[in-house]
C-alpha atoms as a PDB file:
ATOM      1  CA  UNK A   1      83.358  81.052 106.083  1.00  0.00           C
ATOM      2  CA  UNK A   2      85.617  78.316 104.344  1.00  0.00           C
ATOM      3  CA  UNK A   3      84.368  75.463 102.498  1.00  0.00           C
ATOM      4  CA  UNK A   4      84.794  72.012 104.545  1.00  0.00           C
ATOM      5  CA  UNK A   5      87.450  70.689 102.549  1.00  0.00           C
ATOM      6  CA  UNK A   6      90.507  68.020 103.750  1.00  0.00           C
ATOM      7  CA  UNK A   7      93.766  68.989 102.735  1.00  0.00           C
ATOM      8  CA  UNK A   8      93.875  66.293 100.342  1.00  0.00           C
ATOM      9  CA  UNK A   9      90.659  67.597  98.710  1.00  0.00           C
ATOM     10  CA  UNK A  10      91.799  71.168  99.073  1.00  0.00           C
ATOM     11  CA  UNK A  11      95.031  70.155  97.172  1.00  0.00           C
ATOM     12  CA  UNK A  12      93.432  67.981  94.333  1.00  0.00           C
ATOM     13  CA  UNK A  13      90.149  70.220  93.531  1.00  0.00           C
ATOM     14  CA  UNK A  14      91.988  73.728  93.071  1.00  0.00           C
ATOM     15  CA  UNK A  15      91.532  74.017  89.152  1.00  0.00           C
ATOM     16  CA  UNK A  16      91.897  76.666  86.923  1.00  0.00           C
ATOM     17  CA  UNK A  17      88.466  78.134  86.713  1.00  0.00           C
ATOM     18  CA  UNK A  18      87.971  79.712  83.787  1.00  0.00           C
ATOM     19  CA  UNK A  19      84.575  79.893  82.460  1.00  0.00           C
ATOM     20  CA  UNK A  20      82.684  79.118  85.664  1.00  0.00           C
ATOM     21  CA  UNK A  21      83.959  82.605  87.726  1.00  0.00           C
ATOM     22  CA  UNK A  22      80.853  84.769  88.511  1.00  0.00           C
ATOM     23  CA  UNK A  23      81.983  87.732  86.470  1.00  0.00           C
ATOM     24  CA  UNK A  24      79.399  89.727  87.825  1.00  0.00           C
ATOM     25  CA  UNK A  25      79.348  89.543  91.769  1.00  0.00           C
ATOM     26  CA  UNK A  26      81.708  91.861  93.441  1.00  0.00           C
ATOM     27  CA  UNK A  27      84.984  90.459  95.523  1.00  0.00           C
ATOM     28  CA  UNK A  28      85.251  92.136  98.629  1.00  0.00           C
ATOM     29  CA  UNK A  29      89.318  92.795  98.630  1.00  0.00           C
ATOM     30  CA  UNK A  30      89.590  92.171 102.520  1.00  0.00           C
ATOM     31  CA  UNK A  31      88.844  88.551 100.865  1.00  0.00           C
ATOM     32  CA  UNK A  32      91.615  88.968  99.685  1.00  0.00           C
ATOM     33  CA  UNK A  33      93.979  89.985 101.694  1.00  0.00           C
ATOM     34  CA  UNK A  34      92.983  87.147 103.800  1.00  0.00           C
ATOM     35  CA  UNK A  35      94.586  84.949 100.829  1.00  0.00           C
ATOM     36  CA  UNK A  36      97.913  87.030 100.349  1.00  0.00           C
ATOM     37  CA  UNK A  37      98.536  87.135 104.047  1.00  0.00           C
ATOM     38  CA  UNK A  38      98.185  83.273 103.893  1.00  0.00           C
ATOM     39  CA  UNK A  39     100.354  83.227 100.853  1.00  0.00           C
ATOM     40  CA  UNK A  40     103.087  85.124 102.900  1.00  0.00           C
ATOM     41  CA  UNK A  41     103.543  82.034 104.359  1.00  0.00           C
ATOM     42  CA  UNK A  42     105.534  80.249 101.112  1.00  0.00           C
ATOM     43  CA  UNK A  43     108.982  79.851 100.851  1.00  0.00           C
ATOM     44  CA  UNK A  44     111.296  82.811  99.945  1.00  0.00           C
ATOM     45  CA  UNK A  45     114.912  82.091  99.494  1.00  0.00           C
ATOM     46  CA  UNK A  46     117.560  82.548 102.568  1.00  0.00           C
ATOM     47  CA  UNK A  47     113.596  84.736 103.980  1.00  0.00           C
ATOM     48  CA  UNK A  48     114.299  87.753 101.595  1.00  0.00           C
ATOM     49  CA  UNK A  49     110.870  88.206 101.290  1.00  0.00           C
ATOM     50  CA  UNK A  50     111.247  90.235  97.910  1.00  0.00           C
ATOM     51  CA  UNK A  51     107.804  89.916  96.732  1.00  0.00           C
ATOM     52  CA  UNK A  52     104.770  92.043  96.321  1.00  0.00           C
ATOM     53  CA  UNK A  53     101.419  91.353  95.179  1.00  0.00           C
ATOM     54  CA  UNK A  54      99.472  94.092  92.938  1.00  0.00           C
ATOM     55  CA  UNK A  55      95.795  93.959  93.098  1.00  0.00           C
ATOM     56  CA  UNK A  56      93.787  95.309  90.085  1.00  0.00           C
ATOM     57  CA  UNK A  57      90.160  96.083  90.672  1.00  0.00           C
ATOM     58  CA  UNK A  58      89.884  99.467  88.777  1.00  0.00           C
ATOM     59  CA  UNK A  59      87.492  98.691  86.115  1.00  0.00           C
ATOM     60  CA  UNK A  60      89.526 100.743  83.189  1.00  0.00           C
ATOM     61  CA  UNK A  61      92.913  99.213  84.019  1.00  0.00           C
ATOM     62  CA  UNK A  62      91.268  95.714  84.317  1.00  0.00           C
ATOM     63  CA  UNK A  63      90.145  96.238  81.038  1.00  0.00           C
ATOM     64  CA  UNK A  64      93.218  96.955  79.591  1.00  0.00           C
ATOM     65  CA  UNK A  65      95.361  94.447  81.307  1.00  0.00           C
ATOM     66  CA  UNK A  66      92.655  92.382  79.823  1.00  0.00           C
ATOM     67  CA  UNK A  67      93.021  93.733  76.064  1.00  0.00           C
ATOM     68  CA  UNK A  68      96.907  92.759  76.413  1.00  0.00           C
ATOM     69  CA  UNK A  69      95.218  89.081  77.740  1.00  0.00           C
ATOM     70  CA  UNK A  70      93.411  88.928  75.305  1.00  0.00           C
ATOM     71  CA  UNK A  71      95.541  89.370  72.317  1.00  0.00           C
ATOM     72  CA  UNK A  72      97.988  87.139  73.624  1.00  0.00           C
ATOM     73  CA  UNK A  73      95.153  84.486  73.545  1.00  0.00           C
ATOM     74  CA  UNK A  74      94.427  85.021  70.177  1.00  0.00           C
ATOM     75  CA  UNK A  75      98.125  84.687  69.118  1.00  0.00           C
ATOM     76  CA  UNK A  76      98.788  81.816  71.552  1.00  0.00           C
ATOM     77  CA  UNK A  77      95.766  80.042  69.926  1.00  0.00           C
ATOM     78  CA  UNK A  78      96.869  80.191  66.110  1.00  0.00           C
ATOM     79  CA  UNK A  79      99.820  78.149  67.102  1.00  0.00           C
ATOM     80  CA  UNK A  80     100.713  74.941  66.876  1.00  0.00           C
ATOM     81  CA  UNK A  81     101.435  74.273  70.926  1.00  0.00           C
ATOM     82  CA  UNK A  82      97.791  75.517  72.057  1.00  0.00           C
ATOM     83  CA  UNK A  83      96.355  73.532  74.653  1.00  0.00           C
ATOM     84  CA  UNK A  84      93.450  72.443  72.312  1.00  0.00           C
ATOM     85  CA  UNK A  85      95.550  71.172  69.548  1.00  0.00           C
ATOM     86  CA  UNK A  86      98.208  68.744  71.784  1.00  0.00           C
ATOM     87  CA  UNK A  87      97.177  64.991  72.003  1.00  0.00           C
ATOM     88  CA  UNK A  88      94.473  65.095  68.957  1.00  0.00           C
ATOM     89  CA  UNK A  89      94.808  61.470  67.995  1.00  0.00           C
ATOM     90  CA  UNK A  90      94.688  60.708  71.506  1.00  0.00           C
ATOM     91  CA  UNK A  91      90.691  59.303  72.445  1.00  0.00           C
ATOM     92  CA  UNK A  92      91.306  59.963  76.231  1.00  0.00           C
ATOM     93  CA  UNK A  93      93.409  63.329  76.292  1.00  0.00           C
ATOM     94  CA  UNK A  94      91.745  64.822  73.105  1.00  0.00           C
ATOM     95  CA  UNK A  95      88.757  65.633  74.288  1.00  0.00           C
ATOM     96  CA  UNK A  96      90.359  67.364  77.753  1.00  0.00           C
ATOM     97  CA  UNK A  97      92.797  69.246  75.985  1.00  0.00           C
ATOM     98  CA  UNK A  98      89.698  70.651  73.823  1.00  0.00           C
ATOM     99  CA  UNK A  99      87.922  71.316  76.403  1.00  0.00           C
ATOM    100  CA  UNK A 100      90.884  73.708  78.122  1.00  0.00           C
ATOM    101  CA  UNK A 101      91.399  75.202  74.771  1.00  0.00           C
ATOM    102  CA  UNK A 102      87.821  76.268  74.605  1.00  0.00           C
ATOM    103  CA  UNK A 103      87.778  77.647  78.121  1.00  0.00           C
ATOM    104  CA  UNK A 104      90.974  79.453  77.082  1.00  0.00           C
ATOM    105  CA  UNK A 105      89.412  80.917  73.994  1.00  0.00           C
ATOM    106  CA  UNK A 106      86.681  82.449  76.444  1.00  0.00           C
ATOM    107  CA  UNK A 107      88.814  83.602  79.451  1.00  0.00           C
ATOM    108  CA  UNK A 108      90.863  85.731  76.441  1.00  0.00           C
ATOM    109  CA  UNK A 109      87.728  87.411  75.818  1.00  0.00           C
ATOM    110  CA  UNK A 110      86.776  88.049  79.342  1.00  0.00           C
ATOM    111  CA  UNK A 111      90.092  88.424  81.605  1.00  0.00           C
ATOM    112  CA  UNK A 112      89.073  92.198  81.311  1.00  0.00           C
ATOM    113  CA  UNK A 113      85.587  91.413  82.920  1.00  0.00           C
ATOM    114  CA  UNK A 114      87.085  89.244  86.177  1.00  0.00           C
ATOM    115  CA  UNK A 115      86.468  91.453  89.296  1.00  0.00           C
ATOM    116  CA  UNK A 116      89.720  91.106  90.886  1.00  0.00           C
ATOM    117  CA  UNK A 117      93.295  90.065  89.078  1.00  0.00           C
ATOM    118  CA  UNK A 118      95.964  89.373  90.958  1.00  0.00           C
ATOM    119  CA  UNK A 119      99.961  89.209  89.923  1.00  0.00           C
ATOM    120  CA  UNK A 120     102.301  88.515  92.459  1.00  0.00           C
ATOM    121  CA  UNK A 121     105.785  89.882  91.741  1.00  0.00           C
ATOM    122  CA  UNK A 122     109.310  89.273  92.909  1.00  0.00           C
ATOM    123  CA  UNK A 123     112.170  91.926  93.157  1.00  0.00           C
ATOM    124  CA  UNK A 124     115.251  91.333  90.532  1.00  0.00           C
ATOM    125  CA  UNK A 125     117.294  93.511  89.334  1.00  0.00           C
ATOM    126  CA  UNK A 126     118.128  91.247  86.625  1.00  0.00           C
ATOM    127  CA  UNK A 127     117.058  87.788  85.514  1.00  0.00           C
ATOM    128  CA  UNK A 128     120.261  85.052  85.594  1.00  0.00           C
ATOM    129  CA  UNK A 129     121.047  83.641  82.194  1.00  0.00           C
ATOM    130  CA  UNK A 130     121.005  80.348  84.313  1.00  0.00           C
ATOM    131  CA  UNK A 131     119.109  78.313  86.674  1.00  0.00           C
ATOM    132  CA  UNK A 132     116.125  80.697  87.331  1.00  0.00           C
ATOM    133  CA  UNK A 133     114.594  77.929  89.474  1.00  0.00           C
ATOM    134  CA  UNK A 134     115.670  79.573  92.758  1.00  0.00           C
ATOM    135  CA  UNK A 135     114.555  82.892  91.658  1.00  0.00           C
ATOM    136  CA  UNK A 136     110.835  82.036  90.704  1.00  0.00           C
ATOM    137  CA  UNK A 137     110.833  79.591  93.682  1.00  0.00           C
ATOM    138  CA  UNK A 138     110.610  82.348  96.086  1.00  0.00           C
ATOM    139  CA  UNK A 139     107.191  83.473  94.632  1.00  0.00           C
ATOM    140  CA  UNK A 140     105.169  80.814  92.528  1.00  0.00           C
ATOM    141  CA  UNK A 141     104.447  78.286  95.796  1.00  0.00           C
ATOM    142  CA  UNK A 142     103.150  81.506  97.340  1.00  0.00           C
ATOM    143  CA  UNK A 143     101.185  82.367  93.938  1.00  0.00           C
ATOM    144  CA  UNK A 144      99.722  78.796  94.493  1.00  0.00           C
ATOM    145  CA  UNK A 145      99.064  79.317  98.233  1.00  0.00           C
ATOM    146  CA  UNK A 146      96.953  82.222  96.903  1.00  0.00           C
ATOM    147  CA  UNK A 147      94.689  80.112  94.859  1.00  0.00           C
ATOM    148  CA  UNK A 148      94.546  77.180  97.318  1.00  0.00           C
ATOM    149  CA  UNK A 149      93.455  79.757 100.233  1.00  0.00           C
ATOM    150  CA  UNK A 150      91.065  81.479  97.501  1.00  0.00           C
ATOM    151  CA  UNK A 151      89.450  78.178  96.390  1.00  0.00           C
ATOM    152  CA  UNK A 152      89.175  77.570 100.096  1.00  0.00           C
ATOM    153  CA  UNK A 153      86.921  80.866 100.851  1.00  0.00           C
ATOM    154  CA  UNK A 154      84.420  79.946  97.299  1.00  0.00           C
ATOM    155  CA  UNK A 155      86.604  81.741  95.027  1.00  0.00           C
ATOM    156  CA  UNK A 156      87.794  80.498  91.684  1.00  0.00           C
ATOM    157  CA  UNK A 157      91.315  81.485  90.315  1.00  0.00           C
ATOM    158  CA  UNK A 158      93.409  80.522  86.815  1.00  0.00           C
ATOM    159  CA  UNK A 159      96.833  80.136  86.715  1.00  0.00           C
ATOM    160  CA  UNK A 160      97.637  82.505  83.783  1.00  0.00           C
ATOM    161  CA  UNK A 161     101.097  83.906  82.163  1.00  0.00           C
ATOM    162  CA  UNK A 162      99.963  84.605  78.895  1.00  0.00           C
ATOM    163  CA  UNK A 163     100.059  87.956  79.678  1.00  0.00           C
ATOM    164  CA  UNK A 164     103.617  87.829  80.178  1.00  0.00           C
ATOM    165  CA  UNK A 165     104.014  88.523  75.904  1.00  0.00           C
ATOM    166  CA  UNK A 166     102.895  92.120  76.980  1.00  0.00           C
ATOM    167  CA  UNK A 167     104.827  92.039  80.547  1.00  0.00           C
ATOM    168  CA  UNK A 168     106.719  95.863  79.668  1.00  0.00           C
ATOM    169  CA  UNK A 169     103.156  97.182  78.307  1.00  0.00           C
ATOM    170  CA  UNK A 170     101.252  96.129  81.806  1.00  0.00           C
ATOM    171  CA  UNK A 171     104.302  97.035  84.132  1.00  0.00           C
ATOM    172  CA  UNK A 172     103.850 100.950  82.761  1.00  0.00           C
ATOM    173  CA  UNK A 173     100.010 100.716  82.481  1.00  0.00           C
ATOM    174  CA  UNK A 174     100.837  99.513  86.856  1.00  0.00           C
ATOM    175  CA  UNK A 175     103.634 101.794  87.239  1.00  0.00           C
ATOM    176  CA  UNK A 176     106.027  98.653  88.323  1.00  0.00           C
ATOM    177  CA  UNK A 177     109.855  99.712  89.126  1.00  0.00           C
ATOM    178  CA  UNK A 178     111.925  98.086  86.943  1.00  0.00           C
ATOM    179  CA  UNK A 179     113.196  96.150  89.059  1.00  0.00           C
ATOM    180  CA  UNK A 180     109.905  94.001  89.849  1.00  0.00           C
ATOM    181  CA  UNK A 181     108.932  91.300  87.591  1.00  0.00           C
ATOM    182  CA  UNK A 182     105.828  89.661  86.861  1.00  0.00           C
ATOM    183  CA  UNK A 183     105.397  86.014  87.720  1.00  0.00           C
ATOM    184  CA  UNK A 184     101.582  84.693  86.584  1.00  0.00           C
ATOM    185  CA  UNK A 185      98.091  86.597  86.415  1.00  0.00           C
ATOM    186  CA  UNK A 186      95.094  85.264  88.651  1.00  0.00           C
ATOM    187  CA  UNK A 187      92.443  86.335  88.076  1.00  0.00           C
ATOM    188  CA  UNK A 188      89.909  86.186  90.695  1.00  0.00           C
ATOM    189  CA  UNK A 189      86.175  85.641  91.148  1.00  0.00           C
ATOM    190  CA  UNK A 190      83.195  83.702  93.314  1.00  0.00           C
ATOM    191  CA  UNK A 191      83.193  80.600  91.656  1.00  0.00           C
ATOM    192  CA  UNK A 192      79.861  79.367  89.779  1.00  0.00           C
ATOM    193  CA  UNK A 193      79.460  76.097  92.139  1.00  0.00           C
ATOM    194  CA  UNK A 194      82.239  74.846  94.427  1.00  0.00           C
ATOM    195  CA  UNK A 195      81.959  71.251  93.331  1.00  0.00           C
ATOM    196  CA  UNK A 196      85.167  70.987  91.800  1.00  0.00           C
ATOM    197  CA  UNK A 197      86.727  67.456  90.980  1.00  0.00           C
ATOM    198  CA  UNK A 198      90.264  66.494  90.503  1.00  0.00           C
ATOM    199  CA  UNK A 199      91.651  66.613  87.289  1.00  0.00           C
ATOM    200  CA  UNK A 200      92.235  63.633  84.646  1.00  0.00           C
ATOM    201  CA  UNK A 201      96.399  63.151  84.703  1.00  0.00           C
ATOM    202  CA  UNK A 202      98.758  61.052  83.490  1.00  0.00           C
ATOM    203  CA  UNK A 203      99.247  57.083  85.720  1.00  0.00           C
ATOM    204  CA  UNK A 204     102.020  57.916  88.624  1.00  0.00           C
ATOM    205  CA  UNK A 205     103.734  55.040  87.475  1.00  0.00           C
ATOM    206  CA  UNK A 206     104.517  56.713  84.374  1.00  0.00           C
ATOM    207  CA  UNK A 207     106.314  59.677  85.606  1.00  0.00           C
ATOM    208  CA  UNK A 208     107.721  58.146  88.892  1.00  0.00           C
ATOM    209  CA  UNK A 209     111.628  57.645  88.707  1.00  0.00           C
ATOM    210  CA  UNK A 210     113.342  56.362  91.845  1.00  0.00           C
ATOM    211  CA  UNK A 211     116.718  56.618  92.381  1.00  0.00           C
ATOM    212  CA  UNK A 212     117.529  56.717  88.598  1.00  0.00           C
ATOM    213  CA  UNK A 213     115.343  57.236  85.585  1.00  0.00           C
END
């Protein structure tokens, strides 16, 4: 079963669901295969097809990927750039950006509790000192594919990279090649309600340049 969404609501009501993911029903993982296979369908440059998607659900290495989540939180919090600190003075963004901050502060504590996390990967030998943009463009639409199918079926994902501090320290605890790099961590749950509203952003006319800036 799917939920009776448009494309259009599909596309503006896939959040990052942090602190309303059922942490305690069980995701059965033909669920979701059903959202990599759609995922397959992204773009991959000149159709390599280099990815591959590693699915956690044992408890003990969920709980350590989480631990490495977890501390990068806490670091990634102390700083200056944390989502809860950025626009303070600002009466309309303020009180969103401390809102994510908060539900950041409690996915940290809890990434190690999500039934399912997902990381899709991509195969490089080695990462150009470049333009990476056609690299990672042949696996994060597919990564987003992934959550749009997910929220699509009543699950609720995060788009995550945090984890990425600690990316050698989870490839051994996954026994990655090292050739295959990490792109984002999903984690992956029912979601507590599917009611999910799009998200306050900035005017178009504010970031819209045509033809020139």
């Amino acid at each position: 079963m799917t939920l009776e969404l448009s494309p259009d609501e599909l596309l503006t009501t896939t959040r990052s669901v942090r602190k309303r993911l059922d942490l305690e029903r069980p995701v059965p993982l033909e669920l979701v295969r059903e959202c990599i296979e759609i995922a397959l369908q992204g773009p991959s440059g000149s159709n390599r097809q280099t990815w591959h998607w590693v699915v956690v659900t044992d408890a003990e290495k969920r709980a350590a990927v989480g631990e490495y989540y977890r501390r990068a939180v806490e670091k990634y919090l102390r700083g200056a750039g944390a989502a809860g600190k950025l626009f303070a003075d600002d009466p309309v963004r303020g009180p969103v950006q401390r809102r994510i901050g908060s539900s950041v502060a409690y996915l940290g504590e809890r990434m190690g509790q999500v039934p399912v996390l997902v990381i899709p990967c991509l195969e490089a030998k080695s990462l150009p000192a470049g333009n990476q943009a056609g690299l990672w463009g042949s696996i994060l639409p597919s990564a987003w594919s992934y959550m749009l199918a997910a929220r699509a079926r009543g699950l609720g994902t995060a788009w995550t990279t945090l984890h990425l501090n600690y990316e050698n320290e989870v490839a051994e605890l996954l026994g990655l090649p090292e050739e295959v790099r990490q792109s984002v961590l999903i984690p992956t749950a029912y979601s507590i309600g599917t009611d999910f509203k799009p998200a306050p952003r900035q005017p178009l006319d504010e970031v819209l340049h045509v033809d020139a800036w």
